[in-house]
Protein backbone atom coordinates (compact mmCIF):
# COMPACT_ATOMS: atom_id res chain seq x y z
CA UNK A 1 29.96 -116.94 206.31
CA UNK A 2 30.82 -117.10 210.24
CA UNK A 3 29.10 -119.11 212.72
CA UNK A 4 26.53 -117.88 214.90
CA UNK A 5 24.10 -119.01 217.39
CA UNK A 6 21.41 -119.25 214.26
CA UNK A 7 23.73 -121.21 212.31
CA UNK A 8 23.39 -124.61 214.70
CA UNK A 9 20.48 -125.82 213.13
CA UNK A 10 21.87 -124.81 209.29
CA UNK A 11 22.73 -128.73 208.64
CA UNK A 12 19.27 -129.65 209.17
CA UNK A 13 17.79 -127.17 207.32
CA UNK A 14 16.04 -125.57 209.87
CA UNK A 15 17.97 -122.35 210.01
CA UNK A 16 16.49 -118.92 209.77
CA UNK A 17 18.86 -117.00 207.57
CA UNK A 18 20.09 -113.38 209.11
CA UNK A 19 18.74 -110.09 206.29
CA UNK A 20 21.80 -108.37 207.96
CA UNK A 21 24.44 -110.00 207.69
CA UNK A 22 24.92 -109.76 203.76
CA UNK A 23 23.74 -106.11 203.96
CA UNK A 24 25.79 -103.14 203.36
CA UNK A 25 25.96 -102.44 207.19
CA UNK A 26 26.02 -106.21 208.26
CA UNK A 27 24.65 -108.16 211.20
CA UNK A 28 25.46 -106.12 214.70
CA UNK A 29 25.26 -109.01 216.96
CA UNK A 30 27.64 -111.19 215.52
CA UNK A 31 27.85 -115.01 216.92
CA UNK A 32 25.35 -114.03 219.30
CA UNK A 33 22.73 -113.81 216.25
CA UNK A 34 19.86 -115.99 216.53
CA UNK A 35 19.86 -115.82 213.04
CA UNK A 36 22.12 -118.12 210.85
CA UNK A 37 24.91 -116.25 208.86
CA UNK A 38 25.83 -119.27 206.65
CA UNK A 39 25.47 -119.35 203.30
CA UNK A 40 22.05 -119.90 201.61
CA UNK A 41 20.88 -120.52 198.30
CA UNK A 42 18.01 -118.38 196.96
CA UNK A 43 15.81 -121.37 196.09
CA UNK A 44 15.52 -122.10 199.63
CA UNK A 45 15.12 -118.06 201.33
CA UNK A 46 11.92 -116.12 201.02
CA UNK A 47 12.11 -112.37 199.82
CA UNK A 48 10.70 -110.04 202.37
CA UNK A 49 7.96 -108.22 201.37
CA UNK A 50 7.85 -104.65 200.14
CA UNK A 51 7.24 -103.21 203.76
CA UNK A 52 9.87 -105.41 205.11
CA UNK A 53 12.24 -104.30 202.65
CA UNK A 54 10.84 -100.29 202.75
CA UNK A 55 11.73 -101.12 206.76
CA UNK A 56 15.04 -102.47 206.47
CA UNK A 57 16.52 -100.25 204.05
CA UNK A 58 15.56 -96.93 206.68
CA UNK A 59 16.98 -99.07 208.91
CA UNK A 60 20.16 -99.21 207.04
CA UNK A 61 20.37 -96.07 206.28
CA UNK A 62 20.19 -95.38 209.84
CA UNK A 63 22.98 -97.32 210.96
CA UNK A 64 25.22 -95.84 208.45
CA UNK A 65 24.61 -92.26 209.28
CA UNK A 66 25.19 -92.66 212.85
CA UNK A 67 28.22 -94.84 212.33
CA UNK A 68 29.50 -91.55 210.25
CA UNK A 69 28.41 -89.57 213.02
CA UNK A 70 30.82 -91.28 215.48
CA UNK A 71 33.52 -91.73 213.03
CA UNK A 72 33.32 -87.86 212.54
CA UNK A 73 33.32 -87.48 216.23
CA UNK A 74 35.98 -89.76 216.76
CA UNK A 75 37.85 -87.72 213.95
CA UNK A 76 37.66 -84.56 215.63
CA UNK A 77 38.55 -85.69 219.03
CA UNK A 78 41.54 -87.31 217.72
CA UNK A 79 42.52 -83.84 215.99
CA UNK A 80 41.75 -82.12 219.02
CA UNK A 81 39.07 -79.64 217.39
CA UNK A 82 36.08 -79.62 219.52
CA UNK A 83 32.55 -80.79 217.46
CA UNK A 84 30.26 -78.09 216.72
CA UNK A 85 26.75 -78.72 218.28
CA UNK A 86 23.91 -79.68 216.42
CA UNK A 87 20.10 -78.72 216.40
CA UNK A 88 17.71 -80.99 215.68
């Protein structure tokens, strides 16, 4: 894993590990987490509960759809079609 702000107390064993960072989207703060992105063994982590887990995978889901959004957008400026609008 990388270091982040979280990670300072991981010797000690006082670390709060980071849900993001192993996730399919990863952590968006990087070192500046406050959440330790070291490795952890499942013995010591708690599982979220259901809700937490219903929560984070909307969240996920989220981020990845508006991440394709911009790369679309980024696409089609680069090609030097205009977007089409969207309703929503």
């Amino acid at each position: 894993g990388e270091w982040s702000v979280g990670s300072l107390k991981h010797e000690t064993g006082r670390c709060r590990r980071c849900l993001f960072y192993d996730s399919p989207v990863g952590c968006i703060k990087g070192a500046r987490c406050d959440f330790c992105h070291l490795p952890h063994y499942r013995s010591s982590c708690t599982r979220p509960s259901k809700a937490k887990r219903d929560r984070y995978a909307r969240l996920f889901q989220e981020i990845a759809e508006k991440r394709a959004k911009q790369a679309a957008a980024a696409a089609a400026s680069s090609s030097g079609s205009r977007p089409q609008p969207q309703n929503q």
